[in-house]
Protein backbone atom coordinates (compact mmCIF):
# COMPACT_ATOMS: atom_id res chain seq x y z
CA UNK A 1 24.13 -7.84 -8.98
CA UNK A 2 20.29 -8.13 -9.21
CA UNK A 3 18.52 -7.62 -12.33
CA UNK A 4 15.86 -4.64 -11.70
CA UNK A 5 12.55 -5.20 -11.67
CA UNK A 6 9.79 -3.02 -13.78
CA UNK A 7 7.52 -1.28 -12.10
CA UNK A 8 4.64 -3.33 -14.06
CA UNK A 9 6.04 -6.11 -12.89
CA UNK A 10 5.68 -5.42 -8.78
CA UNK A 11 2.79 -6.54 -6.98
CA UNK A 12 -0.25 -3.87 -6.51
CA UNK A 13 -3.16 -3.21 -3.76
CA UNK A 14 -6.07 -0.87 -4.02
CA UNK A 15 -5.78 2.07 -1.36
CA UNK A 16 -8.67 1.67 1.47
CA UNK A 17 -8.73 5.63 1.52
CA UNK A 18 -8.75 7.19 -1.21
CA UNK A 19 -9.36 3.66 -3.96
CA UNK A 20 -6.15 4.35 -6.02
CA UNK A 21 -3.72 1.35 -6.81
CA UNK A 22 -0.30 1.23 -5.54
CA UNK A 23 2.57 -0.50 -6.07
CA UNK A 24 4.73 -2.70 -3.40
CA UNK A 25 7.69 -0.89 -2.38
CA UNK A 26 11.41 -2.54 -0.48
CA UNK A 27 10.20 -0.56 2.78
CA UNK A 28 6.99 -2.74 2.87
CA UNK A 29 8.67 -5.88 2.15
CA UNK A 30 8.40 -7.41 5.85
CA UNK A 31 4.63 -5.86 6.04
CA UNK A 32 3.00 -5.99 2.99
CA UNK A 33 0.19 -8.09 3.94
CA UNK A 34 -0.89 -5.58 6.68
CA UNK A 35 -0.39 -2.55 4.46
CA UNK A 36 -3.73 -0.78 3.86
CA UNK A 37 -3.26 2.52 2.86
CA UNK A 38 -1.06 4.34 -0.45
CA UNK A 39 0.55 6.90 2.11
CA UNK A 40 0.73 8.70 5.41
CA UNK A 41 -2.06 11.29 4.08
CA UNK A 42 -4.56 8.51 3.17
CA UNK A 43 -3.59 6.59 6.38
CA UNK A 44 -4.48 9.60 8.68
CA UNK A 45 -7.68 10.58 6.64
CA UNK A 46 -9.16 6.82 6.71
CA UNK A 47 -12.07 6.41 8.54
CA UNK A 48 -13.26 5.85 11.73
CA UNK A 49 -14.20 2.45 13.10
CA UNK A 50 -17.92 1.73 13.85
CA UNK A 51 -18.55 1.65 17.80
CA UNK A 52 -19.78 -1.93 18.78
């Protein structure tokens, strides 16, 4: 059985929203280096791309 891991211990990313840190979770695990945003709230409040 796996040993668990401390929260501390996990690796963290700063929310492009709202600037908080967050934590890596298992759901992430095959996209972490595309995930952006803390949750669906900040994700849907981000904001919108300049026009080129």
């Amino acid at each position: 059985m796996a040993k668990m891991r401390q929260k501390a211990d996990l690796p963290t990313k700063v929310c492009a929203a709202c600037g908080r840190p967050f934590a890596w979770r298992k759901k992430w695990t095959r996209d972490w280096p595309q995930v952006k945003y803390c949750s669906d709230r900040c994700r849907a409040s981000k904001p919108p791309m300049a026009e080129s």
